[in-house]
Protein backbone atom coordinates (compact mmCIF):
# COMPACT_ATOMS: atom_id res chain seq x y z
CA UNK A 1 -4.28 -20.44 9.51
CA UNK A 2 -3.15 -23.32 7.53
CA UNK A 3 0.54 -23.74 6.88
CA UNK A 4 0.18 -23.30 2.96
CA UNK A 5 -0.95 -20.57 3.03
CA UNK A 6 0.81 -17.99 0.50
CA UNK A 7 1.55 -14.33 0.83
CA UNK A 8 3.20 -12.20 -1.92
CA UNK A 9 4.56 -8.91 -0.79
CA UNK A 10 5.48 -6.37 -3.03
CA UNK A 11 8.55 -3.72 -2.37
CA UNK A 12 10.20 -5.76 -0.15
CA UNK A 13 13.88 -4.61 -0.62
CA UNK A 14 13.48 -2.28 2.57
CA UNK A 15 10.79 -0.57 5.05
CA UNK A 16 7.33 -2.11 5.80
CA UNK A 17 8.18 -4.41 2.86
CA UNK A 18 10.65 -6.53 4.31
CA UNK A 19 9.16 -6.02 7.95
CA UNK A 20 5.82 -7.35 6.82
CA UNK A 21 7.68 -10.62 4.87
CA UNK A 22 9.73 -11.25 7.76
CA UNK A 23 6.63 -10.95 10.06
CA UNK A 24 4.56 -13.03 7.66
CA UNK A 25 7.32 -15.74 7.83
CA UNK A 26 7.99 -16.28 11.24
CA UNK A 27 4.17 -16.97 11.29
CA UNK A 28 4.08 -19.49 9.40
CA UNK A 29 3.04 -18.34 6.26
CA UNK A 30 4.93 -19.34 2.88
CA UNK A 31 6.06 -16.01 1.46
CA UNK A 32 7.16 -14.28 -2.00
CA UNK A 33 8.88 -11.35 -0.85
CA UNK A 34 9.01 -9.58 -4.16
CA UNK A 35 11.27 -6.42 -5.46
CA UNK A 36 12.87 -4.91 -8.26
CA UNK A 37 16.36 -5.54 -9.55
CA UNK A 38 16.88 -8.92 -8.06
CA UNK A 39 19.88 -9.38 -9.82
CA UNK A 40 21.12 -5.64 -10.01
CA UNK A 41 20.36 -2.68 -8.01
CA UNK A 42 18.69 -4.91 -4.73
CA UNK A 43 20.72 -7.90 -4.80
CA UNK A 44 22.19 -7.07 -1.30
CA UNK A 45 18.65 -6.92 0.11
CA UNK A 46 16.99 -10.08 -1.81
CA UNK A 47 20.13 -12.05 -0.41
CA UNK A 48 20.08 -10.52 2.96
CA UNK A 49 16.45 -11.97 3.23
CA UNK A 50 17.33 -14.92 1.63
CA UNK A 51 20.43 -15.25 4.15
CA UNK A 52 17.66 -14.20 6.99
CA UNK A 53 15.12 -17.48 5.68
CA UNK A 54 18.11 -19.95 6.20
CA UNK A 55 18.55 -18.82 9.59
CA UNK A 56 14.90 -18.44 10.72
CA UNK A 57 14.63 -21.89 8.90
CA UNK A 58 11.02 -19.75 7.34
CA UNK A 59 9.14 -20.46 4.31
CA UNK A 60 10.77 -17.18 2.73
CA UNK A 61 11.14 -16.64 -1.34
CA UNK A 62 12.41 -13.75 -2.84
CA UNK A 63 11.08 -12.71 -6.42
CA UNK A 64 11.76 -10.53 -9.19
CA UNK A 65 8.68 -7.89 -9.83
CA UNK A 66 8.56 -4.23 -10.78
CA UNK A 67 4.97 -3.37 -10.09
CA UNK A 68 5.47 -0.94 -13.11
CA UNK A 69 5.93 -3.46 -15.86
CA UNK A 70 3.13 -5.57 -16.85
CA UNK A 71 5.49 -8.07 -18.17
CA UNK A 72 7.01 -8.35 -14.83
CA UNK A 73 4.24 -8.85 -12.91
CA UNK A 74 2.63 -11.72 -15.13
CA UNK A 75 5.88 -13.46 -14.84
CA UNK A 76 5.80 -13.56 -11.11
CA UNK A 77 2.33 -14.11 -10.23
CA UNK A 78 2.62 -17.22 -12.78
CA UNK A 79 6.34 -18.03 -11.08
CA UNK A 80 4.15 -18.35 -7.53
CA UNK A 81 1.34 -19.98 -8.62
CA UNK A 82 3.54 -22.90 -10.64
CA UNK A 83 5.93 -22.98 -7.16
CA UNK A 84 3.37 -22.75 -4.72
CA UNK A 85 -0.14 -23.62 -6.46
CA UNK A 86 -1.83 -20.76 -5.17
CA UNK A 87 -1.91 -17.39 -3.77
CA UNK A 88 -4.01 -16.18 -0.60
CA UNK A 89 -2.53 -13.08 0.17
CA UNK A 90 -1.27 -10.03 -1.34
CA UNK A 91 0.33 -7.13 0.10
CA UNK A 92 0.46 -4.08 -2.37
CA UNK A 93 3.29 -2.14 -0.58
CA UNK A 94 5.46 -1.23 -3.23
CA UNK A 95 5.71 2.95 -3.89
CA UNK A 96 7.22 6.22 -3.83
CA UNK A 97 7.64 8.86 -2.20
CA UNK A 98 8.10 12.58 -3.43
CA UNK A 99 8.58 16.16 -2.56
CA UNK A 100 7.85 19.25 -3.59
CA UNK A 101 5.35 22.02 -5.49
CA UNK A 102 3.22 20.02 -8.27
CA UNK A 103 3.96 22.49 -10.97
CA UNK A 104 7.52 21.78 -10.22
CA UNK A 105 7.71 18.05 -11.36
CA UNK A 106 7.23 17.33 -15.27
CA UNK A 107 4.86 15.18 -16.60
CA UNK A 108 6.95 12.73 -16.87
CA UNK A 109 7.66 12.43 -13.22
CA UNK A 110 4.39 12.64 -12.31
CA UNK A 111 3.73 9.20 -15.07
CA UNK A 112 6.49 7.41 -13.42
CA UNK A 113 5.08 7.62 -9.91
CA UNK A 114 1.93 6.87 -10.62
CA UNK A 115 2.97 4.02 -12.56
CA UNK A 116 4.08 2.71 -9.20
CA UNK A 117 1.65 4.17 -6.53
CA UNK A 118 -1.71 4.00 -8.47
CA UNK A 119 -0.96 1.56 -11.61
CA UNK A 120 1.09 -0.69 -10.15
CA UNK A 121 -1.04 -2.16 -7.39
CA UNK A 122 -3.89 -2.63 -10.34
CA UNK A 123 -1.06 -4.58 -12.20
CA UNK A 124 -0.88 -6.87 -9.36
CA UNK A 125 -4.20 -7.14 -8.28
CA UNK A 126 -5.73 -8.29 -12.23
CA UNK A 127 -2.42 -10.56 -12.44
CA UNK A 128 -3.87 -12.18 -9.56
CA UNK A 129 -8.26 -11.50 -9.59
CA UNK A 130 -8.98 -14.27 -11.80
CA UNK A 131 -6.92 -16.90 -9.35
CA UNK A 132 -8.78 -15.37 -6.65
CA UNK A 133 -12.06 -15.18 -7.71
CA UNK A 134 -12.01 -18.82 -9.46
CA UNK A 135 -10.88 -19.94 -5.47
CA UNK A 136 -13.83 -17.56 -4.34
CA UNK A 137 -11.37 -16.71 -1.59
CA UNK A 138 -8.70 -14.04 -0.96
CA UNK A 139 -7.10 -10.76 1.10
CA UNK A 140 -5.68 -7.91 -0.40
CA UNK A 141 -3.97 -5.23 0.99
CA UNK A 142 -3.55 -1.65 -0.21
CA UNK A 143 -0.95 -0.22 1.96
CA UNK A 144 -1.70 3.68 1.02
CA UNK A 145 -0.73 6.53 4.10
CA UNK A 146 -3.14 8.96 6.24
CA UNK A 147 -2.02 11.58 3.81
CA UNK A 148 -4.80 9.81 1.41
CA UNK A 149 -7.46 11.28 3.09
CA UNK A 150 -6.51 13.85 4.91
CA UNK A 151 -4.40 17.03 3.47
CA UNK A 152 -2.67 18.87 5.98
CA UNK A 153 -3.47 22.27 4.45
CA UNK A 154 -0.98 21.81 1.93
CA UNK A 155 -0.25 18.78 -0.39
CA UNK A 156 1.72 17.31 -3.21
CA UNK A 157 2.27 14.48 -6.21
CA UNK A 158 2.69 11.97 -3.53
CA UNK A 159 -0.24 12.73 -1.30
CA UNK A 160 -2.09 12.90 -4.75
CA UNK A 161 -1.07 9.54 -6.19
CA UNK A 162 -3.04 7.70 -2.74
CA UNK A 163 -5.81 9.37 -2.79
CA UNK A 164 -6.14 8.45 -6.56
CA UNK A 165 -4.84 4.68 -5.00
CA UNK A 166 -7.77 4.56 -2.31
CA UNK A 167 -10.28 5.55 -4.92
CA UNK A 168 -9.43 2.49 -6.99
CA UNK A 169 -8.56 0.01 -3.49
CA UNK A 170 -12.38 1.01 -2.35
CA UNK A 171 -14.04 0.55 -5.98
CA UNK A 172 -12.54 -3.21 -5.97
CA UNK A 173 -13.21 -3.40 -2.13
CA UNK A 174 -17.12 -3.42 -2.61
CA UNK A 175 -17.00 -5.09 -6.65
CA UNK A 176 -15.09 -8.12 -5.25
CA UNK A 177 -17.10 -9.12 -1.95
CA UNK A 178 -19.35 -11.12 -3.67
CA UNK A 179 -16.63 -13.06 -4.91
CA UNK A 180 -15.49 -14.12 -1.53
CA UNK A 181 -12.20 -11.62 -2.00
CA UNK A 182 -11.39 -9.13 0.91
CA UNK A 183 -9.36 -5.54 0.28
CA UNK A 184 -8.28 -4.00 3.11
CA UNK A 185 -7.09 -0.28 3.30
CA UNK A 186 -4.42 -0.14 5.26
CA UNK A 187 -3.72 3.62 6.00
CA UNK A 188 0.06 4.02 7.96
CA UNK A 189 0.88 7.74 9.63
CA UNK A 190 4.35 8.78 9.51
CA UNK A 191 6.69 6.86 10.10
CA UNK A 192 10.54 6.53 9.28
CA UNK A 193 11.30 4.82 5.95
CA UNK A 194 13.72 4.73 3.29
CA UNK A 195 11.55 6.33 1.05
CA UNK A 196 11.98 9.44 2.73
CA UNK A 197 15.40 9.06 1.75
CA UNK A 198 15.45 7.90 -1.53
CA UNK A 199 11.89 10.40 -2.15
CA UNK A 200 11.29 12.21 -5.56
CA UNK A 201 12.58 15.72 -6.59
CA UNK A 202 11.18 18.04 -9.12
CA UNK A 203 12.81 18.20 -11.66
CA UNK A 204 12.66 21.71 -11.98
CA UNK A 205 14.58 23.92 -9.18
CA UNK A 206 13.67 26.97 -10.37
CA UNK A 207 9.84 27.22 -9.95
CA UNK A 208 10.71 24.64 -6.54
CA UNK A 209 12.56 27.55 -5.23
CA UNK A 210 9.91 30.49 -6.33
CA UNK A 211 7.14 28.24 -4.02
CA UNK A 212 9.62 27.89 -1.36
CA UNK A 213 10.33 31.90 -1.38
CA UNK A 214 6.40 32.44 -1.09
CA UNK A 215 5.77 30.02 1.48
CA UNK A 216 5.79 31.44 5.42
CA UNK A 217 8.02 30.61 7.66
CA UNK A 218 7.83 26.61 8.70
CA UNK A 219 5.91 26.09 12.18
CA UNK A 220 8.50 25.41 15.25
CA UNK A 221 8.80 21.82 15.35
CA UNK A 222 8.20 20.70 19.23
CA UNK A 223 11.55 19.99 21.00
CA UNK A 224 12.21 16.28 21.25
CA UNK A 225 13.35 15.21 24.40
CA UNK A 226 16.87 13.22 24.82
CA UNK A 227 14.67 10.01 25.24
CA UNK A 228 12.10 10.40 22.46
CA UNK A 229 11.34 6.87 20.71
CA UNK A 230 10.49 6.91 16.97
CA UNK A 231 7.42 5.56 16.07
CA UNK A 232 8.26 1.70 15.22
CA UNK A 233 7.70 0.64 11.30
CA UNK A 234 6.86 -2.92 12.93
CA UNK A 235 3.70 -1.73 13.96
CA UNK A 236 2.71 -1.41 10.30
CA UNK A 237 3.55 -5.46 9.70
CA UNK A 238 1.76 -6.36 13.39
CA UNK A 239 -1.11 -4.93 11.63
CA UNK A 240 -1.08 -6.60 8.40
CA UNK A 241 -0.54 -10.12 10.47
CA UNK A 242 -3.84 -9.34 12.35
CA UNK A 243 -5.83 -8.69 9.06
CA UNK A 244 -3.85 -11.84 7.82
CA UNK A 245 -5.65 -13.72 10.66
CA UNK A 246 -8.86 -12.31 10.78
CA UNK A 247 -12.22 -14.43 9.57
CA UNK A 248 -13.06 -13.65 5.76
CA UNK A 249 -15.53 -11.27 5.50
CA UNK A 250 -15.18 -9.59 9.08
CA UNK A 251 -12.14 -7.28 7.74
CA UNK A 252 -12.77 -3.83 7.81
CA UNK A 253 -12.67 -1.22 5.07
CA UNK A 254 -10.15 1.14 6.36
CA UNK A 255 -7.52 0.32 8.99
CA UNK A 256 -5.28 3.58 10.27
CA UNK A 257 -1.74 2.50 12.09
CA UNK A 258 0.67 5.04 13.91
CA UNK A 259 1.15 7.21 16.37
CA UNK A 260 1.57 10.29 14.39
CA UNK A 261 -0.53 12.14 11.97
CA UNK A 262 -3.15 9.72 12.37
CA UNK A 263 -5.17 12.37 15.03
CA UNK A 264 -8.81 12.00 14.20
CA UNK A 265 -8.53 9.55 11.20
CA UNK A 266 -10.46 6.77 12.23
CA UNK A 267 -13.19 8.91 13.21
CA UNK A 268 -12.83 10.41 9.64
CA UNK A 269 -13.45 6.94 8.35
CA UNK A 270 -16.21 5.57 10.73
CA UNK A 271 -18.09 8.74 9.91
CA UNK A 272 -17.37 8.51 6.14
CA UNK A 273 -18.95 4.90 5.93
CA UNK A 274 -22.46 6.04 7.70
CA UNK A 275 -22.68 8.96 5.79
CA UNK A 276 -21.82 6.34 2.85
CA UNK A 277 -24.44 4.35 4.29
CA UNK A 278 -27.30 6.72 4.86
CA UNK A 279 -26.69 7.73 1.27
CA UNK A 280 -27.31 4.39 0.01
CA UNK A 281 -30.29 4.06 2.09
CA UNK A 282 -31.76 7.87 0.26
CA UNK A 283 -31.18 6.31 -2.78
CA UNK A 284 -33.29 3.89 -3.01
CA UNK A 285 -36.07 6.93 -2.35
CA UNK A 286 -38.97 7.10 -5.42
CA UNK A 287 -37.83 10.60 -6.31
CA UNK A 288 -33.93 10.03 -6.12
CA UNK A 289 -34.26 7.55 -9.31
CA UNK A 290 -32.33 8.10 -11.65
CA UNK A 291 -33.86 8.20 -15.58
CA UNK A 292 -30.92 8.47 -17.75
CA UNK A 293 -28.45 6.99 -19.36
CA UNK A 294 -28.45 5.25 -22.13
């Protein structure tokens, strides 16, 4: 890896965010660690990373961009490229989380997420295509969650909003290979995260609390022992570092991290692609032709 080159992570003001710029920078690439609010409701967190660069003595920037405002994220891709000249990375982390019954979250809820999840890593990416594609060189990463492709017999606006996400990731995944550009989708289990926290409500408690009457009575959760270990968040930014590093063109499709509700995944995946294969390969059969259109 050469020194210059540039990474530009979005929701960095907590979580894999500032895990995978902190990661990033002690390896010696030049990062934009990029959030909302800059100068209002994360200005503790841009200058704790900002305090965190001077003492790591790392090639660490922090920038203003709300992955839901176009505006915003033209004004940052073009603040990195005039600062730094280009951009070879991109880590679309930036999201949020919600719970609850669908029906119980208005429509306008249900915008504003996907504004963030599903819109706003599309803002990002065509702020940043054309640089790519004119270098004919690139990585992106769609940081998306297990729950993206498998449901676990229930589900949810957040669940929803990554599937919808790794529809879009894999449609640019295959449409920018020839271009030289990877996508990676990178598919994390559970772990613990502020978004949990900070996580969406519906907006309406009554029909919340007629689902919640209906539903049976929660499975016993498995008594954790005194010395039961989280699952570590780093894990998630180890990951993206090895991507980071790996050839162009020798990144995979899907990559699942975690220890938890990640069972069976990766098999999900590898089986997906040779059925997507041997689909491909039926296709180009005489009587599978397709004759219209316009």
């Amino acid at each position: 890896m050469a020194e210059s080159d540039v990474a530009l992570i979005t929701g960095c003001s907590s979580g894999f965010g500032e895990l995978i710029a902190k990661t990033l920078a002690s390896n010696g690439y030049r990062v934009f660690a990029s959030m909302r609010g800059v100068g209002s409701r994360n200005v503790k967190a841009a200058e704790s990373l900002r305090t965190w660069a001077r003492e790591q003595n790392a090639q660490l920037e922090v920038v203003d961009l709300d992955v839901a405002d176009s505006a915003s994220v033209k004004a940052a891709i073009d603040q990195i490229l005039t600062s730094a000249g280009r951009i070879d990375i991109v880590v679309n982390n930036a999201g949020i989380a919600a719970g609850g019954p669908l029906e119980a979250f208005d429509l306008d809820q249900m915008q504003s997420l996907y504004e963030v999840n599903v819109w706003g890593p599309i803002r990002v990416d065509k702020a940043v295509l054309p640089h790519l594609r004119q270098r004919r060189s690139g990585l992106l990463i769609h940081i998306t969650s297990t729950l993206g492709r498998v449901l676990p017999r229930m589900g949810g606006l957040y669940p929803a909003s990554k599937w919808a996400a790794e529809g879009l990731a894999e449609s640019l995944h295959y449409q920018l290979k020839p271009f030289g550009v990877d996508l990676v989708i990178l598919e994390p289990g559970a772990f613990p995260s502020p978004a949990l926290v900070n996580a969406m409500d519906p907006n309406d408690a009554a029909i919340a609390a007629e689902y919640a009457a209906m539903a049976s009575a929660p499975r016993r959760i498995n008594e954790v022992s005194p010395d039961y270990v989280p699952p570590d968040p780093q894990e998630v930014a180890d990951l993206v570092l090895q991507l980071a590093q790996m050839p162009s063109g020798e990144r995979p499709l899907r990559a699942v991290v975690g220890p938890i509700f990640t069972t069976g995944v990766a098999e999900y995946n590898a089986t997906y692609e040779a059925m997507r294969d041997r689909l491909m390969e039926r296709l180009a059969d005489p009587d599978q032709a397709v004759t219209w259109g316009r």
